[in-house]
Protein backbone atom coordinates (compact mmCIF):
# COMPACT_ATOMS: atom_id res chain seq x y z
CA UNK A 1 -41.59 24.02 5.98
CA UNK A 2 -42.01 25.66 9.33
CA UNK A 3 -39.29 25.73 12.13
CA UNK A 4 -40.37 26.90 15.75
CA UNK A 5 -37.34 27.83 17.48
CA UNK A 6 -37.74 28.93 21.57
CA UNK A 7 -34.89 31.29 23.18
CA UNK A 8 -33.82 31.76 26.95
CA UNK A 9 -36.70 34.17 27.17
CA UNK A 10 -39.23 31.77 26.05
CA UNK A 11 -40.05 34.23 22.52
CA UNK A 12 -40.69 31.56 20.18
CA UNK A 13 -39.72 32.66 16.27
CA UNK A 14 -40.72 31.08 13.06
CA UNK A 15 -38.27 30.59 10.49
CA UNK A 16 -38.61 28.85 7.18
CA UNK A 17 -36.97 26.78 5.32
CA UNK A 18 -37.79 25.59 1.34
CA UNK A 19 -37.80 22.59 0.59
CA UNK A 20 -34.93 23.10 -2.25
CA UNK A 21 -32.77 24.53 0.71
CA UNK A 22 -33.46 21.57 2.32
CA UNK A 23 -32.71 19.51 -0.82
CA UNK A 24 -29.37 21.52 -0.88
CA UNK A 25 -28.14 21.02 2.07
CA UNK A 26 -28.60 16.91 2.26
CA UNK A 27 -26.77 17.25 -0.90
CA UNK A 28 -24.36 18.60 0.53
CA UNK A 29 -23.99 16.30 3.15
CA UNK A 30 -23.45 13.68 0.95
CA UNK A 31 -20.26 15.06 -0.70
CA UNK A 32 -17.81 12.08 -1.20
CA UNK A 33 -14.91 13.88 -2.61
CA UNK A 34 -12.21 16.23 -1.18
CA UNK A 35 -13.49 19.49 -1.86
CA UNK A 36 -13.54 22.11 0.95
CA UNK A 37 -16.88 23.94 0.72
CA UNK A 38 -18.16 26.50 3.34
CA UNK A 39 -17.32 26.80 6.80
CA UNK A 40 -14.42 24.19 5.94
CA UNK A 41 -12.50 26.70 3.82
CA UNK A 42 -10.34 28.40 6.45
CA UNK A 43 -7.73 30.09 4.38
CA UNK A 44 -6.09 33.93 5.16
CA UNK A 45 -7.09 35.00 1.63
CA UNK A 46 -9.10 33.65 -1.36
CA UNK A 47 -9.44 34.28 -4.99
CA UNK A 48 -13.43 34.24 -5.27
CA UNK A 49 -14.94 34.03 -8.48
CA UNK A 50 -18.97 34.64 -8.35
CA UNK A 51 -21.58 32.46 -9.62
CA UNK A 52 -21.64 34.37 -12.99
CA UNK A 53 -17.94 34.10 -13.25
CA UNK A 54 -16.99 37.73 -12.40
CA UNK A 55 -13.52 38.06 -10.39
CA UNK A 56 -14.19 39.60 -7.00
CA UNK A 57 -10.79 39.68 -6.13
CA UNK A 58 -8.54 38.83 -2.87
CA UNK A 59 -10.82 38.87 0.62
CA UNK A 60 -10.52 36.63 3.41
CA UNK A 61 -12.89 33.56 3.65
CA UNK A 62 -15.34 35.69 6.50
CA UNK A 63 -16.13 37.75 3.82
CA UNK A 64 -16.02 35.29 1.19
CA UNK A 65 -18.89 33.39 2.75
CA UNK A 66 -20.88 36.11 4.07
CA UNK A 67 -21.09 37.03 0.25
CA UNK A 68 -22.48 33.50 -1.10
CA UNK A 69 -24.66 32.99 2.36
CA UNK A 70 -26.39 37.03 0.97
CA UNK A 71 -26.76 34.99 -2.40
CA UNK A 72 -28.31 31.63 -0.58
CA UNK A 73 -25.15 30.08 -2.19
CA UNK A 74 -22.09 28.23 -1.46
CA UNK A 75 -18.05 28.92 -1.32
CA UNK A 76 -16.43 26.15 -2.95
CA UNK A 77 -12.55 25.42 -3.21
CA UNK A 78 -11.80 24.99 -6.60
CA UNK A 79 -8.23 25.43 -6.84
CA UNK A 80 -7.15 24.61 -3.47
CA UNK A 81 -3.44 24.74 -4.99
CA UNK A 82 -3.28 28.13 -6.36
CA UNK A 83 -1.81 31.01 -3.99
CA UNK A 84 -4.12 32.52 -3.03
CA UNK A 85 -6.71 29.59 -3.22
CA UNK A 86 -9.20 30.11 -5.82
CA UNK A 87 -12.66 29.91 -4.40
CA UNK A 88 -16.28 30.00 -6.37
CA UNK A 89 -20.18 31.11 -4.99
CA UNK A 90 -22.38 28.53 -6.60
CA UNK A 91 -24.75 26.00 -5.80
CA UNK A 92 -22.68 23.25 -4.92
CA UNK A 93 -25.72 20.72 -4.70
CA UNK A 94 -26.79 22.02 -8.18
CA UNK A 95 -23.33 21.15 -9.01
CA UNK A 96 -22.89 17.85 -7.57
CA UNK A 97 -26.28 17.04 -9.14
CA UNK A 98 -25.20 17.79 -12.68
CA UNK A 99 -21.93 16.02 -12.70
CA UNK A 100 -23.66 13.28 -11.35
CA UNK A 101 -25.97 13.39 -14.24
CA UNK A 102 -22.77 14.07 -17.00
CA UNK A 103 -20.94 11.10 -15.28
CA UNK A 104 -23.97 8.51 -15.55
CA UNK A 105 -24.28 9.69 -19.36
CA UNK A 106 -20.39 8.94 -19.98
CA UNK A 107 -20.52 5.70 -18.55
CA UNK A 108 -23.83 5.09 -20.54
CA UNK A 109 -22.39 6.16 -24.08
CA UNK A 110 -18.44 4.11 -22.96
CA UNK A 111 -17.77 1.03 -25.01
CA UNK A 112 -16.20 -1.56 -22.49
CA UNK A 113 -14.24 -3.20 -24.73
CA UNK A 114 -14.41 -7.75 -24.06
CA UNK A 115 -11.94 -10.13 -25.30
CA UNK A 116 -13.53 -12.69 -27.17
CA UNK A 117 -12.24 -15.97 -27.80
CA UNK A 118 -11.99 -18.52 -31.25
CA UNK A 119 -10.79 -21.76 -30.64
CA UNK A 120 -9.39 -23.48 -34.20
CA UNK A 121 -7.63 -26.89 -34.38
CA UNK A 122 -4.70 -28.36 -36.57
CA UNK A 123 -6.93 -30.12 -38.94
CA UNK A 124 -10.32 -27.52 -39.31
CA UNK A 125 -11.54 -28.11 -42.02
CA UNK A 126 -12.96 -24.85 -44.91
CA UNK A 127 -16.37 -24.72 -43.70
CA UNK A 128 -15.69 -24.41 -39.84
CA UNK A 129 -12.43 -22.04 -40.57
CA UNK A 130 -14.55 -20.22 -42.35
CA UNK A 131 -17.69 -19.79 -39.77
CA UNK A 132 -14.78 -19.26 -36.96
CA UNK A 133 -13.69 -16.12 -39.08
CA UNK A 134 -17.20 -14.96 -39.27
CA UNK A 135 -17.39 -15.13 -35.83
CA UNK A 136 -14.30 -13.15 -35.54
CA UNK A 137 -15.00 -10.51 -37.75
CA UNK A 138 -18.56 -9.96 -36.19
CA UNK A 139 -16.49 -9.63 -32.83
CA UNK A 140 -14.00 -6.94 -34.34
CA UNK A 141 -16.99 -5.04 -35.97
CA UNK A 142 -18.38 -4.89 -32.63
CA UNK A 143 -15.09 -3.27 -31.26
CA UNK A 144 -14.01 -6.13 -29.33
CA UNK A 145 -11.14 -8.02 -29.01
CA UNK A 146 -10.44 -11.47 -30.49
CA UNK A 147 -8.00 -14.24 -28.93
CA UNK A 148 -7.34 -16.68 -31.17
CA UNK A 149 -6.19 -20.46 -29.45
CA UNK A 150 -5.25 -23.78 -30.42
CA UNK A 151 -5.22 -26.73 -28.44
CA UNK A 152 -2.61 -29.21 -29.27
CA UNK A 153 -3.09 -32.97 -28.50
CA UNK A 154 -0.95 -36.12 -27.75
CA UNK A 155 1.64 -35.86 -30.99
CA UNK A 156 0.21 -32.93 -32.14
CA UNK A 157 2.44 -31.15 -30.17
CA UNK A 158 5.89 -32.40 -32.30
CA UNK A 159 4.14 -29.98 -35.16
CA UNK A 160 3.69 -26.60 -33.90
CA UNK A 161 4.10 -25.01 -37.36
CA UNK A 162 1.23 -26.36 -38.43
CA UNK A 163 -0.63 -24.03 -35.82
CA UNK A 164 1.61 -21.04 -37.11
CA UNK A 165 0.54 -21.50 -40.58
CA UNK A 166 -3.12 -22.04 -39.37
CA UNK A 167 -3.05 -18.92 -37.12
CA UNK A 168 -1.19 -16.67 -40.25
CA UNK A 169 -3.97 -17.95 -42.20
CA UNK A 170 -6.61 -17.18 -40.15
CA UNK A 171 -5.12 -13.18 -39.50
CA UNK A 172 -4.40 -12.76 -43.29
CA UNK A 173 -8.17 -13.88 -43.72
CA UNK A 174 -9.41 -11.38 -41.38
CA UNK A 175 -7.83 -8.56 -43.62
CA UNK A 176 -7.21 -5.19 -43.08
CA UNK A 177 -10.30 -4.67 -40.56
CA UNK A 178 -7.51 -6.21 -37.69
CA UNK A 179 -4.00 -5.99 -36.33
CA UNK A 180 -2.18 -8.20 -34.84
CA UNK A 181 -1.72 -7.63 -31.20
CA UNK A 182 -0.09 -10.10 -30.27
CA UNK A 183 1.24 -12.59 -32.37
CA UNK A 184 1.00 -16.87 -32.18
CA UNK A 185 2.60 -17.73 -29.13
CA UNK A 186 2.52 -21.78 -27.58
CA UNK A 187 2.03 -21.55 -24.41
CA UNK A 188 1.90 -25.20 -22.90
CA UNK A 189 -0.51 -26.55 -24.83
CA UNK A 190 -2.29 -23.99 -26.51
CA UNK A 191 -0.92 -21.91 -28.97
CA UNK A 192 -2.56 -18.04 -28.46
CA UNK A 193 -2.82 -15.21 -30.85
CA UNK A 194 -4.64 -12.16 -30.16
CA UNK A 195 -6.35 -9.76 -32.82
CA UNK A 196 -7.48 -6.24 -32.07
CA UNK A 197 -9.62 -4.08 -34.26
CA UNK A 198 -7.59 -1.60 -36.20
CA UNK A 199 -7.34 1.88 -35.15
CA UNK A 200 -9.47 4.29 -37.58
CA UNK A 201 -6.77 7.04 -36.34
């Protein structure tokens, strides 16, 4: 890309600029964190590191910058707490670019872990208990959390160790693929139990 720039004594220069440096700098621009890069960094004295990772030693941020600008790079603050600051030449878009990139591929590869939920009653009989704990164990395979809940009913409620005794059932059935999180609890009217796959550590 061409720039025409016109001084007070109406010479008229060309510049250019690539279209990376362009790229770069828009980049740049777009910084959302709290890093100090640049023309921002207005220390006494910096620790600079280079873009190969050499130490450079103690110099003031003038100098500093004047070396990444020679090397069409940037002066980052990467240890803004250290005394003296601690300061790297690098291509901060470049950078920026590929943590974007490392970010998007953790999120892509982390297991958000749901809480799904079995509902049982007092009087289930073998063939639903048993597709409930399918269901279950299909949920803990997955790596997902199971809450367990019972819904008492008009005098159901004058027998809640009938839901204990279904609930201890319905862990000890599960076997040793689950914990316990948190055990039968009424609350109100439902009585709640939560399972959690067990830890492989």
């Amino acid at each position: 890309m061409l720039l025409l720039y016109c001084s007070a004594d109406g010479c008229i220069s060309v510049r250019i600029c690539f279209l990376h440096e362009l790229w770069r700098c828009l980049t740049i621009g777009k910084k959302t964190n709290n890093i100090q890069i640049n023309e921002e960094i207005r220390d006494k004295e910096l620790r600079v590191i280079s873009s190969d990772g050499q130490q450079l030693g103690i110099m003031s941020s003038k100098q500093a910058l004047e070396i990444a600008e020679q090397k069409n790079l940037d002066l980052v603050k990467i240890a803004p707490q250290s005394n003296p600051p601690v300061c790297k030449i690098m291509d901060y878009g470049k950078y920026r670019f590929e943590q974007a990139k490392r970010e998007k591929e953790a999120r892509k590869n982390q297991h958000i872990v749901d809480i799904k939920e079995v509902r049982l009653s007092l009087n289930i009989d073998t063939h639903d208990f048993n597709t409930k704990l399918n269901n279950a164990l299909k949920f803990i395979r997955h790596g997902d959390k199971v809450k367990v809940s019972i819904r008492f009913r008009g005098r159901e409620m004058g027998h809640p160790e009938i839901g204990l005794d279904t609930m201890k059932r319905f862990a000890d059935a599960c076997g040793d693929a689950v914990v316990v999180e948190k055990a039968p609890k009424l609350e109100g009217r439902n009585m709640l139990m939560f399972l959690a796959p067990k830890s492989n550590k």
